[in-house]
Protein backbone atom coordinates (compact mmCIF):
# COMPACT_ATOMS: atom_id res chain seq x y z
CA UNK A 1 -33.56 -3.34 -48.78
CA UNK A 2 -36.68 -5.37 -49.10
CA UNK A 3 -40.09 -5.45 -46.93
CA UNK A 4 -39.23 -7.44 -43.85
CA UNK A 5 -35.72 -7.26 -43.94
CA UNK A 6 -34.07 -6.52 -40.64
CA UNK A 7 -30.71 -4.20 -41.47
CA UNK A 8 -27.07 -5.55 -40.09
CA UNK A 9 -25.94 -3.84 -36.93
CA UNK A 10 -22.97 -5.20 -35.67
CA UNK A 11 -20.65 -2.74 -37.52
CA UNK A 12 -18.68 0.04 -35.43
CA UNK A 13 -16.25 2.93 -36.41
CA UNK A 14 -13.13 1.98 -36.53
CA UNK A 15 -13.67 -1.51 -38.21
CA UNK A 16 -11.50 -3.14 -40.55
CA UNK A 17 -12.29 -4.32 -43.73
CA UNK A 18 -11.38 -5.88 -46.54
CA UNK A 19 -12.96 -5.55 -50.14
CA UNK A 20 -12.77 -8.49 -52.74
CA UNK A 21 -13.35 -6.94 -56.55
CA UNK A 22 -14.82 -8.93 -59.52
CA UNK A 23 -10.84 -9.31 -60.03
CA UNK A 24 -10.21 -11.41 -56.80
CA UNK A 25 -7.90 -8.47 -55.42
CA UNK A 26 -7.94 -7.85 -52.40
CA UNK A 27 -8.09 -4.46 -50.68
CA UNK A 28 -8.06 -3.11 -47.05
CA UNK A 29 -9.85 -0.51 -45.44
CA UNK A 30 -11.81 1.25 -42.57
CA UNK A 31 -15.46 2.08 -41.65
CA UNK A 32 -15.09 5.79 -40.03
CA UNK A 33 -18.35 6.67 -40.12
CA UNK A 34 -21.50 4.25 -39.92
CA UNK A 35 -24.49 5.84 -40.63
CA UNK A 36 -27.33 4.85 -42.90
CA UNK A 37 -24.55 4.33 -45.03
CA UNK A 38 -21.53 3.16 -44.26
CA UNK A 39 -18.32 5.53 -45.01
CA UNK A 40 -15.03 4.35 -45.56
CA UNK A 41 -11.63 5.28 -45.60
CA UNK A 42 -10.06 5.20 -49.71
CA UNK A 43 -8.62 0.93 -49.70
CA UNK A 44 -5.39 0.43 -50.57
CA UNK A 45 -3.30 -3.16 -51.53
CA UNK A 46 -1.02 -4.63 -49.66
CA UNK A 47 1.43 -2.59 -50.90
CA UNK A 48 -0.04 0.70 -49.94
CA UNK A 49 -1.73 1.62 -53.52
CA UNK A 50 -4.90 2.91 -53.74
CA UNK A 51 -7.60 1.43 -54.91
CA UNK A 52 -9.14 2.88 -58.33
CA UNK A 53 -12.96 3.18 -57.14
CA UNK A 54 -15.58 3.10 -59.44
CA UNK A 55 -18.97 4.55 -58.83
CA UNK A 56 -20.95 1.49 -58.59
CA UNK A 57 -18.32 -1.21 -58.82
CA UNK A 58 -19.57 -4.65 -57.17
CA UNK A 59 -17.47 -5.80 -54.84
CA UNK A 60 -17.45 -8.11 -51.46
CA UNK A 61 -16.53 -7.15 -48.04
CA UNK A 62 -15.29 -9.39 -45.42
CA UNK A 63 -15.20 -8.73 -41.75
CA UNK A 64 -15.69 -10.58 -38.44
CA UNK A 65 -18.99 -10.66 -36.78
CA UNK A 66 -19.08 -11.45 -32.68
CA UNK A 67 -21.73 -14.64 -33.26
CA UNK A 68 -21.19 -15.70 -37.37
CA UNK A 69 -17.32 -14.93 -37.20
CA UNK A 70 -15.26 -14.12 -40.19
CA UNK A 71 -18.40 -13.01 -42.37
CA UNK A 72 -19.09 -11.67 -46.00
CA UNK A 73 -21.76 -9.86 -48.01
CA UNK A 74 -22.10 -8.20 -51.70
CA UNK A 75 -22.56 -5.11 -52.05
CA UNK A 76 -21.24 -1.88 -53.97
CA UNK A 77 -19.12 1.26 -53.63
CA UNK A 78 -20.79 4.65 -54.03
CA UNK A 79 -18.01 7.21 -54.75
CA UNK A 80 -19.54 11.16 -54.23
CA UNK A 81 -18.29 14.10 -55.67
CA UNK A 82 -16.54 15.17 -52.25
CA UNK A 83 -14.40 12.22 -52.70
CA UNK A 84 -16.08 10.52 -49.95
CA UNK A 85 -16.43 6.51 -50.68
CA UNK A 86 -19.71 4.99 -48.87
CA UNK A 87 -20.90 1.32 -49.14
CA UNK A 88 -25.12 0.40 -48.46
CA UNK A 89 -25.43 -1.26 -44.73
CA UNK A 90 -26.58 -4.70 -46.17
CA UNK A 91 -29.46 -6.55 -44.33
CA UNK A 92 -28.78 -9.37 -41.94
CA UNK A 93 -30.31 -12.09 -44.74
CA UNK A 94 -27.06 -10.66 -46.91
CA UNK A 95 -24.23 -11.47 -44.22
CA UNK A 96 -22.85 -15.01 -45.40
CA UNK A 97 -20.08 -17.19 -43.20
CA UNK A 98 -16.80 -16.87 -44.94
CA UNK A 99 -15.37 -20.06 -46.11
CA UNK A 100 -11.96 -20.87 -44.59
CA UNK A 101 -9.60 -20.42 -48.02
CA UNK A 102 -10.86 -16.63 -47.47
CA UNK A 103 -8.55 -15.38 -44.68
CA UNK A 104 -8.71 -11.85 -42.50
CA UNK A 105 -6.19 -9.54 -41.40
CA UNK A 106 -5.06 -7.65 -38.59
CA UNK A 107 -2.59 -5.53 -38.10
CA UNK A 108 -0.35 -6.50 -34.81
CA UNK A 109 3.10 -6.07 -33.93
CA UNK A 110 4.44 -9.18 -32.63
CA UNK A 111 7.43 -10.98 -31.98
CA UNK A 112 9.36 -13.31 -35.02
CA UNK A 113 12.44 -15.05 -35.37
CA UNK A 114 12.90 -15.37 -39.14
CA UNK A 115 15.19 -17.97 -40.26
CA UNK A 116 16.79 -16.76 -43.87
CA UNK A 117 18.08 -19.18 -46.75
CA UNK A 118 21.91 -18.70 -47.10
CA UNK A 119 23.69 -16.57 -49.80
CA UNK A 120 24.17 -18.12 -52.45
CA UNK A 121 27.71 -16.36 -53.15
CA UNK A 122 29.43 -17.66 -49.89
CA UNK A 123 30.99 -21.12 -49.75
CA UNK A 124 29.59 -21.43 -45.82
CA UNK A 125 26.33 -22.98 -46.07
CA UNK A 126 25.20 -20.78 -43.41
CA UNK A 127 21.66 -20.07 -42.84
CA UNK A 128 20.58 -16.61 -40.04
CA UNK A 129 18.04 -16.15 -37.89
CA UNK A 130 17.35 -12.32 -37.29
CA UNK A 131 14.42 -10.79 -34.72
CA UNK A 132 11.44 -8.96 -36.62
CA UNK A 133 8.36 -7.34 -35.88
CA UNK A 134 5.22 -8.15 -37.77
CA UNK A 135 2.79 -5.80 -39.13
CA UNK A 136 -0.42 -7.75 -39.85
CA UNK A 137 -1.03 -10.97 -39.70
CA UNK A 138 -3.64 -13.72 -41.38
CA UNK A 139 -4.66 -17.10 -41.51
CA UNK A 140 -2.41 -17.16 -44.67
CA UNK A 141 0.40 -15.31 -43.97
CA UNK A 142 2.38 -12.63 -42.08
CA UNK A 143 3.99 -9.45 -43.41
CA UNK A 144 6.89 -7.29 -41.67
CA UNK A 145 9.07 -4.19 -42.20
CA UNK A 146 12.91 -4.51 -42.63
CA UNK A 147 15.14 -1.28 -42.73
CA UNK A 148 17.41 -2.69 -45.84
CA UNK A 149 16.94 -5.68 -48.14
CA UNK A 150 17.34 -9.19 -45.97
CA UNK A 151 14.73 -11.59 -48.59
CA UNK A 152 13.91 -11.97 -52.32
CA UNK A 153 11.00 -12.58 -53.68
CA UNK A 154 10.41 -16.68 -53.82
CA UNK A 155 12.69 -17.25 -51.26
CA UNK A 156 11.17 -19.96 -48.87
CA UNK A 157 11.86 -19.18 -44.81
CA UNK A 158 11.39 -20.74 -41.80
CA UNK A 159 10.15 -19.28 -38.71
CA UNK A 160 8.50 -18.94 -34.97
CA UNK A 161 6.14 -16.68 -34.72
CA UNK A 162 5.03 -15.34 -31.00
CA UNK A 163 1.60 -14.41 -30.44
CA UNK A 164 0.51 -12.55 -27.02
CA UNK A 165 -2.64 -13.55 -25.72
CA UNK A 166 -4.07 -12.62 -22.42
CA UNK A 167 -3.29 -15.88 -20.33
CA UNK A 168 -0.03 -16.91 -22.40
CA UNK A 169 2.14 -16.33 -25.67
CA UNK A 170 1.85 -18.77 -28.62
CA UNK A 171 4.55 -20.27 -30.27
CA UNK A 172 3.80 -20.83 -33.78
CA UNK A 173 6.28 -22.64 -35.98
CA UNK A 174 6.29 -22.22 -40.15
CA UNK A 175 7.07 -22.96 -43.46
CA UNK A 176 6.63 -19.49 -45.82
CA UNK A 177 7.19 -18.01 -49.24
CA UNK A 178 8.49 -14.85 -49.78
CA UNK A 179 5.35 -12.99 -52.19
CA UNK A 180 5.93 -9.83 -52.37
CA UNK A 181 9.34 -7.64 -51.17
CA UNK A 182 8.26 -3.39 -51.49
CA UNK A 183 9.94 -0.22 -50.83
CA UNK A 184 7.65 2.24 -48.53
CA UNK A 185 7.78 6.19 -49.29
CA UNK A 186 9.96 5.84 -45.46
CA UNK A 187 12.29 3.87 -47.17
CA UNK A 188 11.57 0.88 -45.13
CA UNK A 189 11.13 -2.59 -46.97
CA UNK A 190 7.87 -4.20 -46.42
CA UNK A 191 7.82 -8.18 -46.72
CA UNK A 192 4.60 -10.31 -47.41
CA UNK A 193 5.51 -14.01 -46.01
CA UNK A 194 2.94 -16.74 -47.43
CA UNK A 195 2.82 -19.56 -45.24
CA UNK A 196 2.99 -22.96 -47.05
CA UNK A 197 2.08 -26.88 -46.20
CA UNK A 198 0.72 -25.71 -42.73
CA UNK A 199 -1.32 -27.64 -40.60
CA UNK A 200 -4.78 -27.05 -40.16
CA UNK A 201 -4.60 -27.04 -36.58
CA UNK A 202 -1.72 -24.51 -36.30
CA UNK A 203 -3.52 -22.00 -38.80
CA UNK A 204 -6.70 -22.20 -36.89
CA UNK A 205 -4.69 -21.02 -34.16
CA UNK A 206 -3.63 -18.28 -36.09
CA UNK A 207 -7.11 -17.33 -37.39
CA UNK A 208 -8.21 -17.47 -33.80
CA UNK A 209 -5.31 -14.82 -32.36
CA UNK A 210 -6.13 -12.64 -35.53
CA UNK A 211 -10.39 -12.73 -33.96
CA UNK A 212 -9.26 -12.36 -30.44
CA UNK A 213 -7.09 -8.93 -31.82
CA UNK A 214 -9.66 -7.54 -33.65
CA UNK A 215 -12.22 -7.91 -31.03
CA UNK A 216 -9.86 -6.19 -28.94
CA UNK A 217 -8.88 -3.02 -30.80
CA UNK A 218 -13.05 -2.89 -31.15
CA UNK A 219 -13.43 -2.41 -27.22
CA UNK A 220 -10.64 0.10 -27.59
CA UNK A 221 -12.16 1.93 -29.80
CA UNK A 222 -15.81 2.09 -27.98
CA UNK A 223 -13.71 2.20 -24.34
């Protein structure tokens, strides 16, 4: 860090981030310890794989900052001998305000009603709506655990999504994709929904709930 540049303190343990290679793929993890540097937890995909660190490897984080919002800055990973994977704190000048195709997750477990296309080897054109739970959730889509097989990858959905909030719940209505359908070591089936021709308006909603929940597991965590 330069002469007269202040260093970024709005980071706390327990923070989630996510880590954008040179690649464009995108990785999640968690600061546990935030020192002069800044150690987090190995990043995995969205399907649970780890990420192959490099010593050195440029990459950008994303996170949300309490006056900027969703923010970004460049940086690297440092990977010891230990095992131990640390990032530099970056100075205030570095933090940048995310532009809105960039989208953050949180993981929350909330209320959906998934409506599913109908087989395609009955002669009833009958379509079901079944009850999830969702495991994180973004500007750009929603992902959820299913104990056996109920989507295929491409298929489009349909859906409400119910998001808690301290005064009221949300009703979100949607178009999605079905992107990515993956076995978990538990054997449950984990299912990435994209959302498609969404309005502005309802995903800023979205983006919103997924600020408000972050901010909250934050005060948790320093509670």
């Amino acid at each position: 860090m330069g002469e007269g540049e202040k260093e970024y303190t709005g980071f706390w343990d327990g923070q989630l981030l996510e880590i954008i290679t040179s690649e464009e793929k995108t990785y999640f993890t968690q600061l546990i310890g935030n020192k002069s540097d800044m150690l987090i937890q190995r990043p995995v995909n969205k399907q649970n794989v780890p990420m192959l660190v490099e010593n050195g490897m440029a990459v950008t984080i994303c996170f949300y900052d309490d006056e900027k919002g969703l923010s970004k800055f460049n940086t690297q990973l440092h990977l010891h001998s230990n095992g131990k994977i640390t990032i530099d704190k970056p100075s205030s000048d570095a933090i940048k305000v995310v532009q809105r195709r960039e989208f953050f997750r949180v993981k929350a477990m909330e209320e959906m009603h998934l409506t599913l296309p109908a087989a395609e080897d009955t002669d009833e054109n009958l379509e079901e709506t079944v009850k999830v739970t969702t495991h994180d959730i973004s500007g750009g889509g929603v992902a959820f655990f299913s104990h056996s097989k109920i989507v295929e990858m491409d298929d489009e959905v349909t859906g409400i999504l119910y998001l808690k909030m301290k005064k009221d719940t949300q009703k979100i209505a949607f178009k999605g994709r079905i992107v990515n359908v993956m076995k978990q070591p538990n054997q449950m089936i984990k299912n990435a929904i994209q959302f498609i021709d969404m309005r502005e308006g309802t995903r800023s909603r979205i983006v919103q709930f997924c600020i408000t929940k972050q901010i909250e597991i934050r005060n948790k965590l320093r509670g």
